[in-house]
PDB file of N, CA and C in Angstrom:
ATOM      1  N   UNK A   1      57.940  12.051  21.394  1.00  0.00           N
ATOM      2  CA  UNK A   1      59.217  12.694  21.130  1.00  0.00           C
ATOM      3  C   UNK A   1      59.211  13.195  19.702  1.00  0.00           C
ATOM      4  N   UNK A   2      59.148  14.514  19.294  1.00  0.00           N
ATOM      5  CA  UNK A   2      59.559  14.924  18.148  1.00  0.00           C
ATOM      6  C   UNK A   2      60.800  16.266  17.862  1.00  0.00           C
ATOM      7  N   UNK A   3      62.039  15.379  18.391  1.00  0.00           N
ATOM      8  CA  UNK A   3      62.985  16.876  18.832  1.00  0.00           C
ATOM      9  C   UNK A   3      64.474  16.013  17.019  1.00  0.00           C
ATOM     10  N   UNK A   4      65.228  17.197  17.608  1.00  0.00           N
ATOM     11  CA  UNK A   4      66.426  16.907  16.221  1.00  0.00           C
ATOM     12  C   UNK A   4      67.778  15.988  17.320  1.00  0.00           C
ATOM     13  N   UNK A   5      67.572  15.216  16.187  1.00  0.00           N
ATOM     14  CA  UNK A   5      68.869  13.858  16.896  1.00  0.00           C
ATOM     15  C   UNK A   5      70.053  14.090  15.896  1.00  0.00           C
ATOM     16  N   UNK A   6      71.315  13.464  16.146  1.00  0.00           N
ATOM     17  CA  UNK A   6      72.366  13.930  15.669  1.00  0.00           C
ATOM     18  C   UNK A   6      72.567  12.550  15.983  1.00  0.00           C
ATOM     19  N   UNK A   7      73.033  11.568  14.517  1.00  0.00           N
ATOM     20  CA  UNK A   7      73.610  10.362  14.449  1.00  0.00           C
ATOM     21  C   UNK A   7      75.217  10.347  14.084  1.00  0.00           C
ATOM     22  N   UNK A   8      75.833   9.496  14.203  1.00  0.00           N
ATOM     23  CA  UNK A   8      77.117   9.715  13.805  1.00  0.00           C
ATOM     24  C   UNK A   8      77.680   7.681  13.741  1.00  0.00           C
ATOM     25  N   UNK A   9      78.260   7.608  12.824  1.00  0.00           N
ATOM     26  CA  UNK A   9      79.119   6.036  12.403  1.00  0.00           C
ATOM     27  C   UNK A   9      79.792   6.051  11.789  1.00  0.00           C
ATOM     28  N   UNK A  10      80.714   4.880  12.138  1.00  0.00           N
ATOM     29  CA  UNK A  10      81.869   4.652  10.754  1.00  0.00           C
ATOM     30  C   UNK A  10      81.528   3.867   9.601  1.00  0.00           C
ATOM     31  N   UNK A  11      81.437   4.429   8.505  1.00  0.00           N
ATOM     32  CA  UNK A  11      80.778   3.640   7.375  1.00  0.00           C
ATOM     33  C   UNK A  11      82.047   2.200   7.148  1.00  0.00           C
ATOM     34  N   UNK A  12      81.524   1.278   5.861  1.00  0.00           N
ATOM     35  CA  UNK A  12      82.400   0.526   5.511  1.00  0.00           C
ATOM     36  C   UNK A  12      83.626   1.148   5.369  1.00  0.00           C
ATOM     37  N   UNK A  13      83.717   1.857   4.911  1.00  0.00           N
ATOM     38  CA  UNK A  13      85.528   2.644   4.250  1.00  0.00           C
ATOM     39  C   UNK A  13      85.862   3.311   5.739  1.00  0.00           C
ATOM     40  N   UNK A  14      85.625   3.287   7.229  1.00  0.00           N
ATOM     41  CA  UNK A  14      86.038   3.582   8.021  1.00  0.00           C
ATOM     42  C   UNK A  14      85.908   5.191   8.529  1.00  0.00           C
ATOM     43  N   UNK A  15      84.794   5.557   7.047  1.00  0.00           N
ATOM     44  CA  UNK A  15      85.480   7.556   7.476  1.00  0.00           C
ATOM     45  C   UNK A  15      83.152   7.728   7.708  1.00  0.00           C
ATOM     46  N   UNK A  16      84.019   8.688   8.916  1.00  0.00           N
ATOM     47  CA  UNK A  16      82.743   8.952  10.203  1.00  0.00           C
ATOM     48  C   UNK A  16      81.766  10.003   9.306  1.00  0.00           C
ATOM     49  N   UNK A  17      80.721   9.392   9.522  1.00  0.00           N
ATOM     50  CA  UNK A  17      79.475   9.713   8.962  1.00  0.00           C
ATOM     51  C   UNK A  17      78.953  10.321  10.106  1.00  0.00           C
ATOM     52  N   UNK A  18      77.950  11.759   9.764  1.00  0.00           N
ATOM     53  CA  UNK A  18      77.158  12.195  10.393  1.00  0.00           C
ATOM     54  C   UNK A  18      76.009  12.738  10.107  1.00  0.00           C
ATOM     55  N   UNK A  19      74.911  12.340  10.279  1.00  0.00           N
ATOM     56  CA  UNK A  19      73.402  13.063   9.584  1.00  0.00           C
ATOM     57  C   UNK A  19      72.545  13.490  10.876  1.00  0.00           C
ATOM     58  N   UNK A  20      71.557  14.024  10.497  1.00  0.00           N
ATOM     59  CA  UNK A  20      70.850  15.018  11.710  1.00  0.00           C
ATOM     60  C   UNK A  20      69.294  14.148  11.046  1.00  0.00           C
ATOM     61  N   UNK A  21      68.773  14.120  11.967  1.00  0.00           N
ATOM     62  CA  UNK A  21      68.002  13.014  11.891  1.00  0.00           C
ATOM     63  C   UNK A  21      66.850  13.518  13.160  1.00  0.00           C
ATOM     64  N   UNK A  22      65.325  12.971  12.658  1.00  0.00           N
ATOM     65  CA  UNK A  22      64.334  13.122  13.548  1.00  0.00           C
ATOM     66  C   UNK A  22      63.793  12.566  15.048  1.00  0.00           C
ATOM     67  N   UNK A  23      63.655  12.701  16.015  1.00  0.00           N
ATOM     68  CA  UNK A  23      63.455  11.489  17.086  1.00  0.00           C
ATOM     69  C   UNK A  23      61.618  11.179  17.100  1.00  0.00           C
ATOM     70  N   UNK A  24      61.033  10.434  16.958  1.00  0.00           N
ATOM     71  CA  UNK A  24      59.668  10.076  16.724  1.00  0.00           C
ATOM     72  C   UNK A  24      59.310   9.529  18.196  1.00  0.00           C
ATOM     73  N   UNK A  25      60.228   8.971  18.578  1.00  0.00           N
ATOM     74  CA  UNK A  25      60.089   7.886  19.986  1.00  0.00           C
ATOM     75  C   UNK A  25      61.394   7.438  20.759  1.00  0.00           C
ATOM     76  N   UNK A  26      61.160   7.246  21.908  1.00  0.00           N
ATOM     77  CA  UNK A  26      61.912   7.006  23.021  1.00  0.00           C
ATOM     78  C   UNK A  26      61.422   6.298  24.036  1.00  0.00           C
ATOM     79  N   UNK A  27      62.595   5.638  24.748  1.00  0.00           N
ATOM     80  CA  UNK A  27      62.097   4.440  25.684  1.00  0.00           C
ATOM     81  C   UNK A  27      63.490   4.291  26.358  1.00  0.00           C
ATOM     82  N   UNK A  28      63.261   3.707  27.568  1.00  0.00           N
ATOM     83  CA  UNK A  28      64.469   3.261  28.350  1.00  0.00           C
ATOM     84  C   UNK A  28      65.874   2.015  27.227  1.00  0.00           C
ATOM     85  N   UNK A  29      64.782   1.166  26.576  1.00  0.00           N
ATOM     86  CA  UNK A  29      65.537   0.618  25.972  1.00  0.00           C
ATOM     87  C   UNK A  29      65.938   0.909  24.640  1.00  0.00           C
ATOM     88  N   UNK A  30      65.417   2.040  23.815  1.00  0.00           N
ATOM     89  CA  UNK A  30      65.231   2.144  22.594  1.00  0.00           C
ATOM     90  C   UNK A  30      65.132   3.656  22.043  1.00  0.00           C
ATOM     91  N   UNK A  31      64.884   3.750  21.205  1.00  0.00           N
ATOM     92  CA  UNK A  31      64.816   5.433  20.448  1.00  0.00           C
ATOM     93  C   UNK A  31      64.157   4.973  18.375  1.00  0.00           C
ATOM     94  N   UNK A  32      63.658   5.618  18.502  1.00  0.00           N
ATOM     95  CA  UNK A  32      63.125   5.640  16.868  1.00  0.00           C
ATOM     96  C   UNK A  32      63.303   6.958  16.148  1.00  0.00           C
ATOM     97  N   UNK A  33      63.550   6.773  14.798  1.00  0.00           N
ATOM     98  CA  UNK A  33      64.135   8.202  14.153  1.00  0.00           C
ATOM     99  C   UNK A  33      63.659   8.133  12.824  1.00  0.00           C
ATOM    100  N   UNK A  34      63.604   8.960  12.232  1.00  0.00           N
ATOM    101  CA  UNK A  34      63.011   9.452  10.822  1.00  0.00           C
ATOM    102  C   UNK A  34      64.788  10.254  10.155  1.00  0.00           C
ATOM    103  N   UNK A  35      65.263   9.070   9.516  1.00  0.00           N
ATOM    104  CA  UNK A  35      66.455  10.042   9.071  1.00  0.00           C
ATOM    105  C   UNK A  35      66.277   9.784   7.415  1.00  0.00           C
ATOM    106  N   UNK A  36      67.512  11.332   6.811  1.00  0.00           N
ATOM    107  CA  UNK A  36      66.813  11.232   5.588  1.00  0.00           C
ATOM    108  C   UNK A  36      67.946   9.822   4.739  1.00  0.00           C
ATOM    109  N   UNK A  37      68.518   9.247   5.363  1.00  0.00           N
ATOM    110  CA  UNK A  37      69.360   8.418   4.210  1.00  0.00           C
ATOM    111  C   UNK A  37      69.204   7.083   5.169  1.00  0.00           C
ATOM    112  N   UNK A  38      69.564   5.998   4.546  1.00  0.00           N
ATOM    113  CA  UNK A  38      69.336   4.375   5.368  1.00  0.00           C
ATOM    114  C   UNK A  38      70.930   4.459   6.280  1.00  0.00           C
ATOM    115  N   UNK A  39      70.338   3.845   7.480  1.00  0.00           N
ATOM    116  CA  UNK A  39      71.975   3.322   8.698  1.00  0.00           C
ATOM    117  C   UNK A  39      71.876   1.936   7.172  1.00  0.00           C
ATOM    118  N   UNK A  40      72.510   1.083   8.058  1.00  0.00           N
ATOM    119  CA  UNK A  40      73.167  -0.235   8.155  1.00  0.00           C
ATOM    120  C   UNK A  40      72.649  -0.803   9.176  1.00  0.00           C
ATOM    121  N   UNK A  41      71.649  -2.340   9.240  1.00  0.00           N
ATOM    122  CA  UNK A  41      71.594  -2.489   9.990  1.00  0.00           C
ATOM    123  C   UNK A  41      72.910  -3.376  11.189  1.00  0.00           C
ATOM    124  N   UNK A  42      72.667  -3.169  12.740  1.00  0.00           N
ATOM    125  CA  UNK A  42      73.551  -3.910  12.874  1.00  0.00           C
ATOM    126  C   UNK A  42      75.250  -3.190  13.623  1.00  0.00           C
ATOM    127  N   UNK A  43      75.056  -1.491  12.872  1.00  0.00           N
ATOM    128  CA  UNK A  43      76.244  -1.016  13.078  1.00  0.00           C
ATOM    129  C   UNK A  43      76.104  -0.298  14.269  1.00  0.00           C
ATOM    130  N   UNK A  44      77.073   0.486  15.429  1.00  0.00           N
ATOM    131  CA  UNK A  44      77.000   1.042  16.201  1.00  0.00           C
ATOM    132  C   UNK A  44      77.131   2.413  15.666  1.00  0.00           C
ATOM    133  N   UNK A  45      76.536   3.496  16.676  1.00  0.00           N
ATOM    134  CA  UNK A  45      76.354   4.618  16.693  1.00  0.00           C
ATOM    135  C   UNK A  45      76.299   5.173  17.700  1.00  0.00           C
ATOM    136  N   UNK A  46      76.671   6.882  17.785  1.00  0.00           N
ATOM    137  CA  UNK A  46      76.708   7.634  18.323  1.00  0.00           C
ATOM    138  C   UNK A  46      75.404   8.372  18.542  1.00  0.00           C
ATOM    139  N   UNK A  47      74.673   8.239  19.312  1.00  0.00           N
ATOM    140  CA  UNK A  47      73.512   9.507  19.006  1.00  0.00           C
ATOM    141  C   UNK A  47      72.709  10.485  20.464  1.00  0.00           C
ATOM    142  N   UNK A  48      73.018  12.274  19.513  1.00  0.00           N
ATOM    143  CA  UNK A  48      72.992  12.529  20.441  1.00  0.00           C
ATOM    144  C   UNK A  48      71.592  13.479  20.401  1.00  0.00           C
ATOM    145  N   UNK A  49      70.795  13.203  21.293  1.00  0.00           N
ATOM    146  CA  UNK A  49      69.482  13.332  21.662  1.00  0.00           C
ATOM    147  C   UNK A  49      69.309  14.903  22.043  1.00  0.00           C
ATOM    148  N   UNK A  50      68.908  15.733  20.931  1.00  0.00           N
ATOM    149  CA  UNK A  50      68.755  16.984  20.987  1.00  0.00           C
ATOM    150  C   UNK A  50      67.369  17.448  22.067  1.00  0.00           C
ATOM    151  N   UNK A  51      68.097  18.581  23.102  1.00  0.00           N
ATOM    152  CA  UNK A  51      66.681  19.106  23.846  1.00  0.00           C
ATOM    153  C   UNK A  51      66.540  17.984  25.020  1.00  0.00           C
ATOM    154  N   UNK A  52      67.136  16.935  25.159  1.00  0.00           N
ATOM    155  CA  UNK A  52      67.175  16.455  26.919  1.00  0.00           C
ATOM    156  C   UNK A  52      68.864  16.285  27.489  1.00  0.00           C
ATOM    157  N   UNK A  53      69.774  16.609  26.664  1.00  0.00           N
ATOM    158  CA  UNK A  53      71.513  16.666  27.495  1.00  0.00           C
ATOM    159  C   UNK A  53      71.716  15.463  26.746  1.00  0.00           C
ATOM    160  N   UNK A  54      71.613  14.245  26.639  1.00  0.00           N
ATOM    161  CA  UNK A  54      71.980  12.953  26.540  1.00  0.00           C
ATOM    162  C   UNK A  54      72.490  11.964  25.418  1.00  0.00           C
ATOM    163  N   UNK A  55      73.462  11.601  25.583  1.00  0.00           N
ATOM    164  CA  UNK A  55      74.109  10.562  24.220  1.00  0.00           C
ATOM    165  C   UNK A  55      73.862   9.735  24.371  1.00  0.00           C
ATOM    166  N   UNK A  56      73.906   8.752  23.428  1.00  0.00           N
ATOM    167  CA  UNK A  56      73.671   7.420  23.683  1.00  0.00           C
ATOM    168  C   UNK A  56      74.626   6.858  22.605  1.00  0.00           C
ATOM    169  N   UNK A  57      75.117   5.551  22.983  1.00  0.00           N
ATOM    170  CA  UNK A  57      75.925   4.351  22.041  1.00  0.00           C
ATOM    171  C   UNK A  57      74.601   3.281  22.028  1.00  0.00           C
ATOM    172  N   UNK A  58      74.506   3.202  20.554  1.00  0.00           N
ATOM    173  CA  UNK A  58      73.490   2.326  19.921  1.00  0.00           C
ATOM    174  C   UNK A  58      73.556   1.405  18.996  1.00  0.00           C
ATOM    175  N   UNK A  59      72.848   0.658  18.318  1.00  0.00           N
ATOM    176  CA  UNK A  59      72.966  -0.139  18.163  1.00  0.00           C
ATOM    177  C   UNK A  59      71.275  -0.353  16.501  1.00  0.00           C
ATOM    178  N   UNK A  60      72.081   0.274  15.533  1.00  0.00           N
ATOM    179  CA  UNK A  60      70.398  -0.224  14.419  1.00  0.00           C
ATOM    180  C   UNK A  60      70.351  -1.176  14.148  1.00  0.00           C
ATOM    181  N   UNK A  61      68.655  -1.358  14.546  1.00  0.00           N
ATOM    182  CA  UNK A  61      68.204  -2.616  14.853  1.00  0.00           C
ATOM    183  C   UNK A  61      67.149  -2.911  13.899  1.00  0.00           C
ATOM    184  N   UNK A  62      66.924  -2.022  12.829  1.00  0.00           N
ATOM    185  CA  UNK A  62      66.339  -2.216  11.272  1.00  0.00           C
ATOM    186  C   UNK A  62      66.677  -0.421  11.070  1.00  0.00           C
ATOM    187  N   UNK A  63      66.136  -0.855   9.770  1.00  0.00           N
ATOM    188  CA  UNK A  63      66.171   0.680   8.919  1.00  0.00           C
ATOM    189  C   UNK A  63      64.916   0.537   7.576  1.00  0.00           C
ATOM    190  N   UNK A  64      63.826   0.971   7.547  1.00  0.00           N
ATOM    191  CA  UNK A  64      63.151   1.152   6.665  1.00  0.00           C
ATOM    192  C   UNK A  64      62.768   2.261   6.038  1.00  0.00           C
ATOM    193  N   UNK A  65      62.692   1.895   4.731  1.00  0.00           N
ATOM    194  CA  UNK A  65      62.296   3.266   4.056  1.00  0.00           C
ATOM    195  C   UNK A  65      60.511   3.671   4.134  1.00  0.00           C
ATOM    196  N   UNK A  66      60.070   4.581   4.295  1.00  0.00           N
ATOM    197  CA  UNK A  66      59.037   5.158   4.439  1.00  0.00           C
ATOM    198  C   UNK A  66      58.520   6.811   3.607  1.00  0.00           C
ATOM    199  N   UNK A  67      57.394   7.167   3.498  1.00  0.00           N
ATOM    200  CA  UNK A  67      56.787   8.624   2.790  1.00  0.00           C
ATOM    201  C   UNK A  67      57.318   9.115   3.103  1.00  0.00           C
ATOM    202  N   UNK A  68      58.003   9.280   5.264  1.00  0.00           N
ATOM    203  CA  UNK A  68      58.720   9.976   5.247  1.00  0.00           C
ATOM    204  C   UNK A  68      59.745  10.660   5.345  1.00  0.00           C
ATOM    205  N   UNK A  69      60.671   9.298   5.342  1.00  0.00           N
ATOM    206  CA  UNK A  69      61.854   9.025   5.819  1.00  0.00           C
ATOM    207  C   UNK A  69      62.390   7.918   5.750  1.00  0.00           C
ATOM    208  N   UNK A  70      63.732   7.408   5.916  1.00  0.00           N
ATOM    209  CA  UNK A  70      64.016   6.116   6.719  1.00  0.00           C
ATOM    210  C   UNK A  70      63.717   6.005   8.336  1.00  0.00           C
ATOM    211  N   UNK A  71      62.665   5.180   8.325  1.00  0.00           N
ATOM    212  CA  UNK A  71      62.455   5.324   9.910  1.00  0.00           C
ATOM    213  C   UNK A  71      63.494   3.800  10.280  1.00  0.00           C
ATOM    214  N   UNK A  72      64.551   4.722  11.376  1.00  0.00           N
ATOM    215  CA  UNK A  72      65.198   3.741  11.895  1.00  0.00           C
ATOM    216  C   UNK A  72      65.398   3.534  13.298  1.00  0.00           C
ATOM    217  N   UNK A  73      65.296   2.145  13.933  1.00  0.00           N
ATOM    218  CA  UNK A  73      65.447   1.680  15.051  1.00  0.00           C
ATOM    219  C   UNK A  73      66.514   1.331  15.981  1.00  0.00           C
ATOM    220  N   UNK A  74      66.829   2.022  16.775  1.00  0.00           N
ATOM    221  CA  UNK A  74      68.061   1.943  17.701  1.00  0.00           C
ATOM    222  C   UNK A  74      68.257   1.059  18.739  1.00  0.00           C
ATOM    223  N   UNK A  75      69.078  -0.132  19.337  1.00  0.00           N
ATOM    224  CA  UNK A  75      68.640  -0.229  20.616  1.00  0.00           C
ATOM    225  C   UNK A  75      69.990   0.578  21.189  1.00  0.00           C
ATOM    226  N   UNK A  76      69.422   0.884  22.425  1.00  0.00           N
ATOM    227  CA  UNK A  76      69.883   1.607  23.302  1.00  0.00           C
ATOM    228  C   UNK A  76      71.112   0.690  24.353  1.00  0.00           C
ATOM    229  N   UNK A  77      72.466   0.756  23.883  1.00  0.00           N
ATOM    230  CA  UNK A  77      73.264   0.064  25.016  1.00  0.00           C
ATOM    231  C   UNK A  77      73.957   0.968  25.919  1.00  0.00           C
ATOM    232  N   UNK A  78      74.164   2.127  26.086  1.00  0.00           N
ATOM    233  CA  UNK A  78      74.143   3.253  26.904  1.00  0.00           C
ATOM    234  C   UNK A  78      74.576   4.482  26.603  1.00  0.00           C
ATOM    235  N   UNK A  79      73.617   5.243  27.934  1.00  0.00           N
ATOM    236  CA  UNK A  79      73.519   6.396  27.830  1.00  0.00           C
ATOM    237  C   UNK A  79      75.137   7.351  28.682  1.00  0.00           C
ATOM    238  N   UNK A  80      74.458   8.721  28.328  1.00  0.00           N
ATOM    239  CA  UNK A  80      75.914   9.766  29.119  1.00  0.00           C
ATOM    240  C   UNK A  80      75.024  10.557  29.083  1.00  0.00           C
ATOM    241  N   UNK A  81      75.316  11.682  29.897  1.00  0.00           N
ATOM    242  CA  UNK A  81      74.898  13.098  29.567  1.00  0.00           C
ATOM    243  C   UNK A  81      75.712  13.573  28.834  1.00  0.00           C
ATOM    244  N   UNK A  82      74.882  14.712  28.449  1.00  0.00           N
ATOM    245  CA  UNK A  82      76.586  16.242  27.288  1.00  0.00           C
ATOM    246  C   UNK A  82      77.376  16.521  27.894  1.00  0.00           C
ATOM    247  N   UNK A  83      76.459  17.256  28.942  1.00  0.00           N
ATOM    248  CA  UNK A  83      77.357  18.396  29.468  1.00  0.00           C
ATOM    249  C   UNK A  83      77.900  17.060  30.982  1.00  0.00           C
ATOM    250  N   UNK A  84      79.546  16.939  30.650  1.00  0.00           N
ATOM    251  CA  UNK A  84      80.222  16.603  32.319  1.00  0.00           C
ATOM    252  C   UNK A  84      80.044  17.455  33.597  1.00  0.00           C
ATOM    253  N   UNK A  85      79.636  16.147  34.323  1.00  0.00           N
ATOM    254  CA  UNK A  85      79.155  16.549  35.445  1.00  0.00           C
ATOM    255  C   UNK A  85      80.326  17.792  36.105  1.00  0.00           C
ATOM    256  N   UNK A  86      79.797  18.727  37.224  1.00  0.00           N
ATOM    257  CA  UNK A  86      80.848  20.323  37.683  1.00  0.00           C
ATOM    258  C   UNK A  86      81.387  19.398  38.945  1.00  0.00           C
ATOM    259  N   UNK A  87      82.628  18.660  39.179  1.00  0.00           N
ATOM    260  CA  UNK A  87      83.045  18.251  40.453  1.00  0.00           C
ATOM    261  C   UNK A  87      83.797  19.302  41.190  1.00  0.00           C
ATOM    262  N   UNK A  88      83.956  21.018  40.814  1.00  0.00           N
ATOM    263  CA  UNK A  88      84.954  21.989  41.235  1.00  0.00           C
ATOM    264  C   UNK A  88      83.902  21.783  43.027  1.00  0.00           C
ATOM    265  N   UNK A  89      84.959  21.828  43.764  1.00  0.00           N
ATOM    266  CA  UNK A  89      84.602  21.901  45.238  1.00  0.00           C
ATOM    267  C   UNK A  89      85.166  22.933  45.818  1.00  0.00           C
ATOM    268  N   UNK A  90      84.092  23.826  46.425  1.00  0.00           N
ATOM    269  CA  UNK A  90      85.164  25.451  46.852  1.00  0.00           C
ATOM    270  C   UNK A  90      84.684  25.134  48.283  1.00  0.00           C
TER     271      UNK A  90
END
């Protein structure tokens, strides 16, 4: 996986953070990212998985700094698609 992820949280002071962030890896249970500033570990998040439809509510599960990034670890407590499903019935 190397597509653009879109994170989003409420910091300590309550006001919603959003950074655009790398996806390195993916898994049923998990997702890995290269973002440019540190999560928190521990906090929930929004993230939405650029180039397959899908959000996810997560969960960082470390955050390290690295050459090239903070590579940070998500677990995955569930997914949605973007786009709502079309229930129009003609």
């Amino acid at each position: 996986m190397n597509g653009a992820i879109r994170v989003g949280w409420a910091g300590n002071d309550r006001q919603k953070r959003t950074i655009k962030a790398r996806g390195i890896d993916i898994s049923e249970e998990g997702l890995g990212v290269l973002a440019p500033t540190p999560l928190p570990a521990g906090v929930l998040a929004q993230v939405d998985i650029g180039g397959c439809g899908m959000s996810a509510v997560a969960r960082v599960r470390f955050c390290v700094n690295t050459a090239e990034g903070w590579h940070t670890g998500f677990e995955v407590i569930k997914c949605f698609p973007n786009d709502p499903p079309d229930f129009n019935v003609e």
